[in-house]
Structure formats: structure tokens, C-alpha cells
Protein backbone atom coordinates (compact mmCIF):
# COMPACT_ATOMS: atom_id res chain seq x y z
CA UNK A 1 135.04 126.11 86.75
CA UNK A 2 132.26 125.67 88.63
CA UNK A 3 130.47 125.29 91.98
CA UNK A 4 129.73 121.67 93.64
CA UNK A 5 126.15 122.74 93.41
CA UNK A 6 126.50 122.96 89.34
CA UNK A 7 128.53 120.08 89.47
CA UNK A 8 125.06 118.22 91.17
CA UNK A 9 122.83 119.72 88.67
CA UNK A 10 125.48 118.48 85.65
CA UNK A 11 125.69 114.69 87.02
CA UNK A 12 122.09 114.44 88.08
CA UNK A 13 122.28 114.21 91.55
CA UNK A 14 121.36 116.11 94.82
CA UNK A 15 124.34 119.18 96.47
CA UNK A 16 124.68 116.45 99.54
CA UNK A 17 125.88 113.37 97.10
CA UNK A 18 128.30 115.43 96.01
CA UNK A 19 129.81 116.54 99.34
CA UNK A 20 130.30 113.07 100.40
CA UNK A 21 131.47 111.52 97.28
CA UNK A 22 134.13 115.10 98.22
CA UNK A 23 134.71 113.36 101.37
CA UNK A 24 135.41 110.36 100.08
CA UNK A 25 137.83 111.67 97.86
CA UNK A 26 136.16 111.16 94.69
CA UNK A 27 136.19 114.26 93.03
CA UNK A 28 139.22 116.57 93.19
CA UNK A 29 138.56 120.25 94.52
CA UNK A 30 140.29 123.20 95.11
CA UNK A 31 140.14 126.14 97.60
CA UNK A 32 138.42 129.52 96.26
CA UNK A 33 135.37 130.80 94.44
CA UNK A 34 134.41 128.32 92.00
CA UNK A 35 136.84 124.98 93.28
CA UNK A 36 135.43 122.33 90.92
CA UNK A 37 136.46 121.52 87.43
CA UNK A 38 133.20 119.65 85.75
CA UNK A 39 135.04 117.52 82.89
CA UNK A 40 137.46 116.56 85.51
CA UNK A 41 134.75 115.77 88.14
CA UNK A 42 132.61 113.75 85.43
CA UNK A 43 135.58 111.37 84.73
CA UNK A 44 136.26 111.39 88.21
CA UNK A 45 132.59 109.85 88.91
CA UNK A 46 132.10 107.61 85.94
CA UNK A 47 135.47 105.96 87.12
CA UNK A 48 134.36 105.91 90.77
CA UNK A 49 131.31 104.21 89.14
CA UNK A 50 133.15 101.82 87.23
CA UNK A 51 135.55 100.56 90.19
CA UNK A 52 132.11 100.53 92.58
CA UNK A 53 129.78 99.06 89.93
CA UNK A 54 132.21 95.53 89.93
CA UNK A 55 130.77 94.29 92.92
CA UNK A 56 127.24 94.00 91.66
CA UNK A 57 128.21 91.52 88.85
CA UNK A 58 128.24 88.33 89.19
CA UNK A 59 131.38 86.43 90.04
CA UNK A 60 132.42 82.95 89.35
CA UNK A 61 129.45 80.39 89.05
CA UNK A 62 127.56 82.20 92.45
CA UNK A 63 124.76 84.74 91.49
CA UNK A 64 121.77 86.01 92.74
CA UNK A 65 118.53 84.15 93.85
CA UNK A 66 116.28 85.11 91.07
CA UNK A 67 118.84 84.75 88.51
CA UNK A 68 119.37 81.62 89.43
CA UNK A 69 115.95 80.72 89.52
CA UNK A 70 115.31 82.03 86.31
CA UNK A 71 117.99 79.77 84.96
CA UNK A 72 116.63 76.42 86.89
CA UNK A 73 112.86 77.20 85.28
CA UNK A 74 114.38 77.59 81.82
CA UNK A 75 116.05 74.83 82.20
CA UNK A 76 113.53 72.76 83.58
CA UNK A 77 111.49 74.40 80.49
CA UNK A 78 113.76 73.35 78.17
CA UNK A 79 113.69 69.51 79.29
CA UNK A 80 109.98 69.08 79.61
CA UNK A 81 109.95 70.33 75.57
CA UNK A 82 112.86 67.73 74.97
CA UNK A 83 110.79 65.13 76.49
CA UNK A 84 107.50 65.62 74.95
CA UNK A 85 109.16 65.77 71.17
CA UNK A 86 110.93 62.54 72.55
CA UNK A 87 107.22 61.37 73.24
CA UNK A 88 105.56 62.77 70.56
CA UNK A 89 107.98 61.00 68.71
CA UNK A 90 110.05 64.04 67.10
CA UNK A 91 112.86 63.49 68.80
CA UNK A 92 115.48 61.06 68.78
CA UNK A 93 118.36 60.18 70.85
CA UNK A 94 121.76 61.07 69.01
CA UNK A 95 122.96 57.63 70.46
CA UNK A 96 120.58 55.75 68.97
CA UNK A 97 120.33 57.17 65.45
CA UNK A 98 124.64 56.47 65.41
CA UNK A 99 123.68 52.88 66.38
CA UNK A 100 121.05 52.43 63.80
CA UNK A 101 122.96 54.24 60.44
CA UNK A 102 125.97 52.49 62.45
CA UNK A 103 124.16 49.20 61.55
CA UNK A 104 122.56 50.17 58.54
CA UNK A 105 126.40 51.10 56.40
CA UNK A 106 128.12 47.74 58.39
CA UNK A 107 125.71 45.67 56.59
CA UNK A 108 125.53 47.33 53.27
CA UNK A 109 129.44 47.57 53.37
CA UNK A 110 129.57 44.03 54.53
CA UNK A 111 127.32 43.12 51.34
CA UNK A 112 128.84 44.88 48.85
CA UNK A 113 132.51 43.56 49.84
CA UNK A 114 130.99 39.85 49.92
CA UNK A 115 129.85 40.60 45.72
CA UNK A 116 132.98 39.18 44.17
CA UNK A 117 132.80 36.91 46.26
CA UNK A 118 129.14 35.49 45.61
CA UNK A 119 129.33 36.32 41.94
CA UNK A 120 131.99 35.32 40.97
CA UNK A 121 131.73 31.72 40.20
CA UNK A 122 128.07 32.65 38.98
CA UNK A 123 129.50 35.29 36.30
CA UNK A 124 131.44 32.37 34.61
CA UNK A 125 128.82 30.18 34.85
CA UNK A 126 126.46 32.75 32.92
CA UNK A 127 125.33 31.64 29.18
CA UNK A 128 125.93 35.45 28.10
CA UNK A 129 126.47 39.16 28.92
CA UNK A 130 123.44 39.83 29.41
CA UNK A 131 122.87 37.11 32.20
CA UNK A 132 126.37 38.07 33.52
CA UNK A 133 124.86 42.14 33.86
CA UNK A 134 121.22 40.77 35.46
CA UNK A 135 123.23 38.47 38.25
CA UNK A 136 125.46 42.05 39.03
CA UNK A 137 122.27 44.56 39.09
CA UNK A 138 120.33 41.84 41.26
CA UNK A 139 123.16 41.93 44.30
CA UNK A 140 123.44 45.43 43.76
CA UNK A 141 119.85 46.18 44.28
CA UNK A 142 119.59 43.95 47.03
CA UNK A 143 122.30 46.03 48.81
CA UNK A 144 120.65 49.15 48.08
CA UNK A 145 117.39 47.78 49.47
CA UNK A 146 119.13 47.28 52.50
CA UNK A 147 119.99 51.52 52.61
CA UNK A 148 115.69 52.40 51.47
CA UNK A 149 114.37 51.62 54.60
CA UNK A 150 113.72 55.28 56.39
CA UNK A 151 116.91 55.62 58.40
CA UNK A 152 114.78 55.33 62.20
CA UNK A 153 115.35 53.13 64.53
CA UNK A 154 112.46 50.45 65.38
CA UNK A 155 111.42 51.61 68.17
CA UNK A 156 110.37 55.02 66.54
CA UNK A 157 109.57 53.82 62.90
CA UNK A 158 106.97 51.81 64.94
CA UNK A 159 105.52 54.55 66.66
CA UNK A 160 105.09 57.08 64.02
CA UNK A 161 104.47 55.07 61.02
CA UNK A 162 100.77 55.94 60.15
CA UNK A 163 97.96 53.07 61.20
CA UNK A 164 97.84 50.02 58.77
CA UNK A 165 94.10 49.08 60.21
CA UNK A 166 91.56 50.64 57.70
CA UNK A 167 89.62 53.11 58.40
CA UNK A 168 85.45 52.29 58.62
CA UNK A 169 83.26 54.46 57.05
CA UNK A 170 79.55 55.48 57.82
CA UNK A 171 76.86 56.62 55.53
CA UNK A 172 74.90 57.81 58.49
CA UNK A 173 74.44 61.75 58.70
């Protein structure tokens, strides 16, 4: 047991605090010479502390001015980097690269389904095996030529493919 002097020292705080956080009805204290119980005072405040502290978070999607501000200039952060890799040409839209490989499979699926189809009448016409195997590995490869190209759609291919002009030299110093 203790005094509510001791029971400021032990929480950190000045004799007054305590007397109105007593008022209050905080802490629980008895009549006589030493009226306060400090374990049951310190739960007492860190509960009083939890209860109070609530309304300083934030609720819902409402916050505080600089919070909020420091969200809108991260965001706005965050875009202007999008957009210069989109510039810079590091960045492409996800829409775009589903179109393109979109494109790219529908007309290597469309040309591989069409290869009976094509060959067919070739195959029988062929003077030997070996003629048979060339016609098969020459629509096959053409398919597959269709898949080398580097996956990027035109508009970016175009933009970062390296300069075909050559480059002049000097011999001056």
C-alpha cells in the first residue's frame, strides 16, 4: 500500500494528475494511512489509457490532415514514377501486353491447327520420307517464327529497339 504521491512517482506523473484521475474515478482508493494499492492503480490507468487512447485513432476512411497529405504526395509520387518508366519505355500497360501475347498464341494456334490441313495433300504428293519430314519441319518453323519475335507490342518494340542508322566516326582528336 501506498500513498497517491508514490503512486505519481511509480506511473510517472505529477501528485495533481493523480488526484483528478481520483476524481474521475479512475483509480480506486480507500480511507486511512496509506489508501492506494499500486498494482491495482497501474491496471487501473493503463485501462483508463486504453478506453481514452481509442479516440485518437483513426476511424473509418476520415483521418488527420497531414496523414492524409502524406498519403496524396505518395501517391502522387508513386504515379509520376509509373509514368516516366511508361515513358522511358520500361513500363507497359497490362492491357496491352494481354492483347499482344493474346494475338501472338491466336495466330500460332490458328497455324498449327490449319497443318493437316495444308500438308496433307502435299505429304502424299512427296517422292519420299525425307521430302514428306522437310514439308512438316518447314510449317512447323514457320509457326514458331511467328512466337520469336520479342513478345512487345509495336508501339514499344519501336521505341526501345536500339538505332538502325550507323554510327559516324571521326579521326579528329
Amino acid at each position: 500500500m501506498a500513498t497517491q504521491v508514490e503512486l505519481a512517482e511509480h506511473l510517472g506523473m505529477s501528485p495533481q494528475s493523480v488526484s483528478e484521475l481520483v476524481k474521475k474515478g479512475v483509480f480506486s482508493i480507500k480511507r486511512g494511512r496509506s489508501p492506494v494499492d499500486i498494482d491495482v492503480c497501474r491496471i487501473e490507468y493503463i485501462n483508463h489509457l486504453r478506453k481514452s487512447g481509442s479516440h485518437f485513432k483513426k476511424s473509418g476512411s476520415s483521418g488527420d490532415m497531414v496523414e492524409e497529405s502524406t498519403r496524396l504526395k505518395k501517391f502522387q509520387a508513386d504515379k509520376a514514377e509509373l509514368e516516366v518508366n511508361q515513358l522511358e519505355g520500361n513500363l507497359i500497360p497490362a492491357e496491352l501486353v494481354r492483347t499482344t501475347w493474346g494475338d501472338f498464341v491466336g495466330n500460332a494456334k490458328a497455324k498449327l491447327l490449319n497443318i493437316p490441313t495444308n500438308l496433307a495433300h502435299q505429304v502424299l504428293a512427296a517422292q519420299d520420307f525425307n521430302e514428306a519430314e522437310q514439308l512438316i519441319k518447314n510449317n512447323i518453323h514457320e509457326v514458331l517464327e511467328e512466337l520469336s519475335q520479342d513478345g512487345l507490342p509495336r508501339e514499344y518494340s519501336e521505341s526501345s529497339e536500339p538505332s538502325a542508322e550507323p554510327m559516324e566516326t571521326t579521326n579528329k582528336s
